[in-house]
C-alpha atoms as a PDB file:
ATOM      1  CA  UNK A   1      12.077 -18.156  -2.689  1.00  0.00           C
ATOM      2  CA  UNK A   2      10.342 -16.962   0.546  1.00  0.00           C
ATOM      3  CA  UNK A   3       6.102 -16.953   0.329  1.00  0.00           C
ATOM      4  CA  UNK A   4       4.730 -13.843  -1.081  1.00  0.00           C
ATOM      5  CA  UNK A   5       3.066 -12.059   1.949  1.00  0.00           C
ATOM      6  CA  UNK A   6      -0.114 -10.032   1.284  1.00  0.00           C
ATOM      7  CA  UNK A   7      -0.929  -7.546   2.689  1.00  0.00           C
ATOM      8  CA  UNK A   8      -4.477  -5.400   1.623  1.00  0.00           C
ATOM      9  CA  UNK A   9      -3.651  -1.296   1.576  1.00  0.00           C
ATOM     10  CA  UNK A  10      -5.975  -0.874   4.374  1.00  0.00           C
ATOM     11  CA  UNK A  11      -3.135  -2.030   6.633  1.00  0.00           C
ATOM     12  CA  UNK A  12      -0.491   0.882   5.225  1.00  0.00           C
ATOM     13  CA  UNK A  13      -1.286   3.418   7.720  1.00  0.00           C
ATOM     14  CA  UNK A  14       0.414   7.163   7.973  1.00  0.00           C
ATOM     15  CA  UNK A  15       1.608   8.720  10.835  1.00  0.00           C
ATOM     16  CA  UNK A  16       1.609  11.896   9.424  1.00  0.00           C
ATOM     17  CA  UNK A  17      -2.097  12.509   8.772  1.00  0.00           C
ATOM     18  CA  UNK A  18      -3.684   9.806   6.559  1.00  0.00           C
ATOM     19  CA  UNK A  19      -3.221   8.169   3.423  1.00  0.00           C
ATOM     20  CA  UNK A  20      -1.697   4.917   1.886  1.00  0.00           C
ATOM     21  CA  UNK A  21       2.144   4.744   2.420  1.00  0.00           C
ATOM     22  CA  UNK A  22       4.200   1.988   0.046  1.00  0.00           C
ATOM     23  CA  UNK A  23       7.570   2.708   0.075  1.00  0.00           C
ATOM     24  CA  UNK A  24      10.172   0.616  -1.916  1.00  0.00           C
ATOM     25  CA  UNK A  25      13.101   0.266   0.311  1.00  0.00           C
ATOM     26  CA  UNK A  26      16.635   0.715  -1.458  1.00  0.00           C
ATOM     27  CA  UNK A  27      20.244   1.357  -0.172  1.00  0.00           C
ATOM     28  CA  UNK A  28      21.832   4.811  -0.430  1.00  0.00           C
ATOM     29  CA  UNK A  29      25.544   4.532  -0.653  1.00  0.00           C
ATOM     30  CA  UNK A  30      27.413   8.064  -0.970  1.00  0.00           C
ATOM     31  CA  UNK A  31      30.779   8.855   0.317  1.00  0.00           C
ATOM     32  CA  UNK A  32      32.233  11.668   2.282  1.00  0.00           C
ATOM     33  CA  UNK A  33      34.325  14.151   0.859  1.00  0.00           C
ATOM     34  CA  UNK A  34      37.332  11.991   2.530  1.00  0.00           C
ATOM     35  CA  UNK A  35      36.032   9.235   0.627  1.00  0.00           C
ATOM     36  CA  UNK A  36      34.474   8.003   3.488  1.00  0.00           C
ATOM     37  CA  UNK A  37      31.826   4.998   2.083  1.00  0.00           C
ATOM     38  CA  UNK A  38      27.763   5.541   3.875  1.00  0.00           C
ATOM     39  CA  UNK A  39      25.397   3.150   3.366  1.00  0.00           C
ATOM     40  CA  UNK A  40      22.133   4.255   4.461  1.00  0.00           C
ATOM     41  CA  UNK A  41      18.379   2.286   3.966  1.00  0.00           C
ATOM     42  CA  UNK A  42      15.788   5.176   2.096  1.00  0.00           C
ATOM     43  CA  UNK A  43      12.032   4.537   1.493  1.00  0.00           C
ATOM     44  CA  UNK A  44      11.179   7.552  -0.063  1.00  0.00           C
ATOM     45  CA  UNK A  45      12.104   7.378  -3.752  1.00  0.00           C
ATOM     46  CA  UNK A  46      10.739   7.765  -6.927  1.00  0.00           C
ATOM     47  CA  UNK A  47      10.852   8.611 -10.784  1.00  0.00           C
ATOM     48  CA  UNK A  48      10.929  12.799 -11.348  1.00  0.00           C
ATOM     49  CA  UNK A  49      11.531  12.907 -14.909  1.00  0.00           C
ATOM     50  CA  UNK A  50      12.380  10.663 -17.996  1.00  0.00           C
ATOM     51  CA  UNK A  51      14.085  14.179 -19.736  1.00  0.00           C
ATOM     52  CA  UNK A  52      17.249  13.273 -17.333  1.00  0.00           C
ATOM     53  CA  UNK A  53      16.613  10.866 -16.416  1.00  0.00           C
ATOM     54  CA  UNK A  54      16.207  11.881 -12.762  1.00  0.00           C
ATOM     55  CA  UNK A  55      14.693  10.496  -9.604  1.00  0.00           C
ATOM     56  CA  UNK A  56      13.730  12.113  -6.306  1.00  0.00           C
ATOM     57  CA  UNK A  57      15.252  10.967  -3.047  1.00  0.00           C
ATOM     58  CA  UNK A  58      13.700  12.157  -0.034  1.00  0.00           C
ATOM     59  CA  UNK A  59      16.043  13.186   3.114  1.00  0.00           C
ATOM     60  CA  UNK A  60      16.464  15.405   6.276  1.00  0.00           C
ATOM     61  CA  UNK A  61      18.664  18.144   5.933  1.00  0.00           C
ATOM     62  CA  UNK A  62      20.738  16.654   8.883  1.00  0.00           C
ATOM     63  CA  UNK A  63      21.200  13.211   7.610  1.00  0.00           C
ATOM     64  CA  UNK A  64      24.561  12.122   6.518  1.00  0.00           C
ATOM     65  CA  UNK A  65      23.392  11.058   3.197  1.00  0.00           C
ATOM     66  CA  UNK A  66      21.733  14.561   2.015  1.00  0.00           C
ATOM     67  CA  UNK A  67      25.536  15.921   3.234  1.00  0.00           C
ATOM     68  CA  UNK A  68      27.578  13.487   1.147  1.00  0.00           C
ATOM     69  CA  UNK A  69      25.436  13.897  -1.808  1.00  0.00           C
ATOM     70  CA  UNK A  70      25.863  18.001  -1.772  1.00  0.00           C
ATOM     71  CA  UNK A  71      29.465  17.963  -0.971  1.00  0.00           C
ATOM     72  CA  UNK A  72      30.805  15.290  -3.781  1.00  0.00           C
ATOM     73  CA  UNK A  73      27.582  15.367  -6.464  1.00  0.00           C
ATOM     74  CA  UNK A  74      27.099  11.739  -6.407  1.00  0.00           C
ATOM     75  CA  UNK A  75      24.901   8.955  -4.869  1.00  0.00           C
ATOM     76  CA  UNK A  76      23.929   5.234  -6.086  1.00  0.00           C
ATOM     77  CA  UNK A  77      20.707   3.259  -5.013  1.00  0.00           C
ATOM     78  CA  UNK A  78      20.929  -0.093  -4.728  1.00  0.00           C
ATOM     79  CA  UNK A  79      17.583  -2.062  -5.148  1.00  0.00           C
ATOM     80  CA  UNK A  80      17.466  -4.718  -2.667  1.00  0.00           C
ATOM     81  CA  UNK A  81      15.002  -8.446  -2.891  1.00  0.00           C
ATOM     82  CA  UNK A  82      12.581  -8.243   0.061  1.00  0.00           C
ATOM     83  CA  UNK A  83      15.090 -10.387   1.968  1.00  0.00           C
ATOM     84  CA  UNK A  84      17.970  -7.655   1.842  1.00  0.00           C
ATOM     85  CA  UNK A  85      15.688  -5.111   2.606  1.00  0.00           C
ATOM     86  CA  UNK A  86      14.167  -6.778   5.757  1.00  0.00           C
ATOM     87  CA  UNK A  87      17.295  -5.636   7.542  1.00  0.00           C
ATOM     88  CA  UNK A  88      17.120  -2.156   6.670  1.00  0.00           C
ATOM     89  CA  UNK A  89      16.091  -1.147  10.319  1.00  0.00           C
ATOM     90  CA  UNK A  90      19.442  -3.097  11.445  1.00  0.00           C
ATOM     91  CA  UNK A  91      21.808  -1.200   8.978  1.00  0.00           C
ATOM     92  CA  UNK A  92      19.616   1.612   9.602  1.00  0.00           C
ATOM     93  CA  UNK A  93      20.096   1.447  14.197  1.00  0.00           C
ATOM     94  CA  UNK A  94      23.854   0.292  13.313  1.00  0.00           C
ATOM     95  CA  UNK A  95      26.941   2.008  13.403  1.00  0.00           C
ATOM     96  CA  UNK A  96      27.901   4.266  10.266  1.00  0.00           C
ATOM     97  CA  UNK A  97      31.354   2.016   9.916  1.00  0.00           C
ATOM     98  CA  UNK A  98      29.570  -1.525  10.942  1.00  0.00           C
ATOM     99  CA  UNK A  99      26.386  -0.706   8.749  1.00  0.00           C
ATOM    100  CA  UNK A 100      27.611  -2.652   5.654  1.00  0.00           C
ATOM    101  CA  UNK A 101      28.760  -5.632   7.321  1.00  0.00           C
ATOM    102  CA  UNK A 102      24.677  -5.959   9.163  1.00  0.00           C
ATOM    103  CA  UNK A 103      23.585  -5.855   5.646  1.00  0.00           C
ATOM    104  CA  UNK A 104      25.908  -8.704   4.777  1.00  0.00           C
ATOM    105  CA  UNK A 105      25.981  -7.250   1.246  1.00  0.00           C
ATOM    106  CA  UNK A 106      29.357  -6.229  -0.685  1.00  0.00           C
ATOM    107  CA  UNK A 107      29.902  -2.792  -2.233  1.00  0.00           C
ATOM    108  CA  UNK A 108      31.633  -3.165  -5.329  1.00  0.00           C
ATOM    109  CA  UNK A 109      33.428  -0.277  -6.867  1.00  0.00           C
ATOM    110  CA  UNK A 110      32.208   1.931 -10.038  1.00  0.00           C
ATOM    111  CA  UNK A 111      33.962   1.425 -13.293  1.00  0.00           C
ATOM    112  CA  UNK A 112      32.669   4.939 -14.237  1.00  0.00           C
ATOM    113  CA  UNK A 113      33.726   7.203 -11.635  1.00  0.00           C
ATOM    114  CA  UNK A 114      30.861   6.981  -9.585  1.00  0.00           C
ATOM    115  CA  UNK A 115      29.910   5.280  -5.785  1.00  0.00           C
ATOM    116  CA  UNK A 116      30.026   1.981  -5.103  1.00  0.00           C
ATOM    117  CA  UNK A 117      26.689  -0.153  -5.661  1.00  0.00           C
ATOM    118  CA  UNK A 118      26.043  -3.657  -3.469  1.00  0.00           C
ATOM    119  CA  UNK A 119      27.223  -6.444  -5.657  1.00  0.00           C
ATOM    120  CA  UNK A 120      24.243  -8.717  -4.639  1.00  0.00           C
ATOM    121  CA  UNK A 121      21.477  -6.209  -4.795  1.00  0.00           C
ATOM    122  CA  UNK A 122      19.648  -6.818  -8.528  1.00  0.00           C
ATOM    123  CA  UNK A 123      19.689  -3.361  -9.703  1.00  0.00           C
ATOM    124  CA  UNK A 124      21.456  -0.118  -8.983  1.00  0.00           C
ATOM    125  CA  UNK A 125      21.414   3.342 -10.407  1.00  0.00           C
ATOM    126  CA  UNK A 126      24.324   5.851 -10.050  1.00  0.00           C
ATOM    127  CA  UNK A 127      23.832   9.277 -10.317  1.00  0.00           C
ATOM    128  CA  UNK A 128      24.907  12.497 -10.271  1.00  0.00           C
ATOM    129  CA  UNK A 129      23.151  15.919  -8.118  1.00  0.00           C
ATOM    130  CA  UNK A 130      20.188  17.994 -10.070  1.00  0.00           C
ATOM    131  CA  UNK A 131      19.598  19.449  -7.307  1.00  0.00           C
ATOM    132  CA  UNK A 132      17.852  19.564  -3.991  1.00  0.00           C
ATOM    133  CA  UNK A 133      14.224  21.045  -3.346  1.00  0.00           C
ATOM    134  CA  UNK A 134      14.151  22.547   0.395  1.00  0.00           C
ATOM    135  CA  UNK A 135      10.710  21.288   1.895  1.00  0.00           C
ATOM    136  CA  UNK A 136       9.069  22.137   5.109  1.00  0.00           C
ATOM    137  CA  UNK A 137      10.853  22.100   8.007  1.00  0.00           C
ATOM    138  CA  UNK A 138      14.522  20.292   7.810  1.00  0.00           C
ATOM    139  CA  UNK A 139      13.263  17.752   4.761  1.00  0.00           C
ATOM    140  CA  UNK A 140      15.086  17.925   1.534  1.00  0.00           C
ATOM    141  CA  UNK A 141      13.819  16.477  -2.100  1.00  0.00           C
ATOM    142  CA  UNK A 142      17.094  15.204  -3.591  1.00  0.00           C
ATOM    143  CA  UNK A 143      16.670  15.120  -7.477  1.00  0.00           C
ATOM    144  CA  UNK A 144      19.297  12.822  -8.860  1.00  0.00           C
ATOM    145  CA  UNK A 145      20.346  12.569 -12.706  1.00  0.00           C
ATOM    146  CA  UNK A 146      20.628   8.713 -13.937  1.00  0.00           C
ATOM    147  CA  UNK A 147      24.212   7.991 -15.129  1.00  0.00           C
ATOM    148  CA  UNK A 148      24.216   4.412 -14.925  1.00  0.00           C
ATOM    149  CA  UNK A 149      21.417   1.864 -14.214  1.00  0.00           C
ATOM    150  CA  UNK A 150      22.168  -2.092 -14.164  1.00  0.00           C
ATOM    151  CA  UNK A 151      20.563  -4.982 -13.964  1.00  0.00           C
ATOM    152  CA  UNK A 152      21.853  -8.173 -12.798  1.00  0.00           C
ATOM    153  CA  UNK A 153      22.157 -10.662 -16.518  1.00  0.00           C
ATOM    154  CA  UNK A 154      19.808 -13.309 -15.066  1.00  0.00           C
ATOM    155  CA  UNK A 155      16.711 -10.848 -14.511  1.00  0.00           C
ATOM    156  CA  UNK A 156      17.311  -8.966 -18.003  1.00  0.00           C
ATOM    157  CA  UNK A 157      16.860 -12.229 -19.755  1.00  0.00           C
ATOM    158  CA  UNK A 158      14.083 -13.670 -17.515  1.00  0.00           C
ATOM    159  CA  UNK A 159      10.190 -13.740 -18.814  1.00  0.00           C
ATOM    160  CA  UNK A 160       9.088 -10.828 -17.424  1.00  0.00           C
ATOM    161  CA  UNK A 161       6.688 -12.165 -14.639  1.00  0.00           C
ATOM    162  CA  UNK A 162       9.783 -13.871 -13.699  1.00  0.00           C
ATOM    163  CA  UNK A 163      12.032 -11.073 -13.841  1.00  0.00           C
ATOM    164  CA  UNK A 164       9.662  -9.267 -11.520  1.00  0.00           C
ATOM    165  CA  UNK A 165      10.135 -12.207  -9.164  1.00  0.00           C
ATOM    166  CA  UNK A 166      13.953 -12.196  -9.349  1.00  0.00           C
ATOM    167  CA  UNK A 167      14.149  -8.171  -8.391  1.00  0.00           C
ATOM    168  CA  UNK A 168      11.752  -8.687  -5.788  1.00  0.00           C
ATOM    169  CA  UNK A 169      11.620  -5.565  -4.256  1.00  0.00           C
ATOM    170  CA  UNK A 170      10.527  -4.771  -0.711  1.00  0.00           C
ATOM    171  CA  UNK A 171       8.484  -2.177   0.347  1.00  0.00           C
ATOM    172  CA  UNK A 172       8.345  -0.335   3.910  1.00  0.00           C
ATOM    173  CA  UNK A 173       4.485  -0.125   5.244  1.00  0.00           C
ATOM    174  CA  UNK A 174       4.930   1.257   8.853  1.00  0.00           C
ATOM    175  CA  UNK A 175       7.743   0.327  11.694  1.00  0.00           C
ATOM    176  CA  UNK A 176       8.055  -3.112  11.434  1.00  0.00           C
ATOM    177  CA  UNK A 177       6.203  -4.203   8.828  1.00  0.00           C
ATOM    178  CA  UNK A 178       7.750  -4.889   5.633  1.00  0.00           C
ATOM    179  CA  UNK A 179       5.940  -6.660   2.432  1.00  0.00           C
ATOM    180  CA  UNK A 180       7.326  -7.776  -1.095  1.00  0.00           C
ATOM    181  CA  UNK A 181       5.732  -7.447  -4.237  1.00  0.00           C
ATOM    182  CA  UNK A 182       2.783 -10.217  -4.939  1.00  0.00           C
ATOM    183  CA  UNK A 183       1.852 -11.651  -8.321  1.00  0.00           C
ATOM    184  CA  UNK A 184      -1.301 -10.681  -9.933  1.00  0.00           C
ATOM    185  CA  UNK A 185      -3.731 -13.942  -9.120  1.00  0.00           C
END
């Protein structure tokens, strides 16, 4: 496993007037209404409700991603280790059709009727529309019900510091900088 890197929150800056920004990175697949498959990196995600259960996904209006989701209903998030998600800025600048194949990750189909999820990523949660939240300007709040969540066998029966370890995620601090989760010393 790569070296934890450290990084204090005085280095997460904001470019959009102040404040701490630590973002976990995950991978937005959602398909067209021609069954088109998207993959698209997202670092602004979060829990919105443990009634649904439901997360929030934020978007722009004009992204492909925010369009899939409203025209078919579904979306899955794939939870990438910090290595998968340092090449979210590649999938991210690549072509829509060559954005899987930069990630090097496979999407493997839903059993249950919902998007694909990437087979190495692991943890992924499919879900279905709530509904969306029109911010300011063209920014959209995307409020997903959970269908499904999985986790990969060997984290769910890993000690949990391990387990922790094993999912690894990676968080987005600015452009270019990119930092995993560190162990409590």
């Amino acid at each position: 496993m790569a070296p934890w890197l450290r990084f204090p929150s005085s280095t997460c800056r904001s470019t959009s007037g102040g404040g701490t920004r630590r973002r976990s990175v995950v991978y937005a697949l959602t398909r067209s209404a021609e069954g088109e498959l998207d993959v698209a990196p997202k670092s602004w995600i979060q829990m919105a409700g443990f009634g649904g259960p439901l997360l929030s996904l934020g978007c722009s209006r004009r992204h492909r991603t925010r369009d899939n989701i409203v025209s078919t209903g579904r979306f899955t998030l794939s939870f990438p280790t910090i290595e998968q998600a340092r090449l979210a800025r590649a999938v991210a600048d690549a072509p829509r059709d060559e954005r899987v194949a930069v990630s090097g990750l496979s999407p493997k189909e839903s059993t249950s009727g919902g998007v694909a999820h990437l087979r190495e990523c692991p943890a992924y949660c499919e879900c279905e529309l709530y509904r969306e939240v029109a911010l300011e300007g063209d920014e959209v709040l995307v409020l997903g019900r959970i269908t499904r969540l999985a986790v990969h066998d060997d984290v769910v029966g890993a000690p949990t510091r391990e387990a922790y370890a094993l999912l690894a995620p990676g968080f987005f601090l600015e452009p270019g900088v990119m930092t995993g989760l560190a162990p409590a010393d």
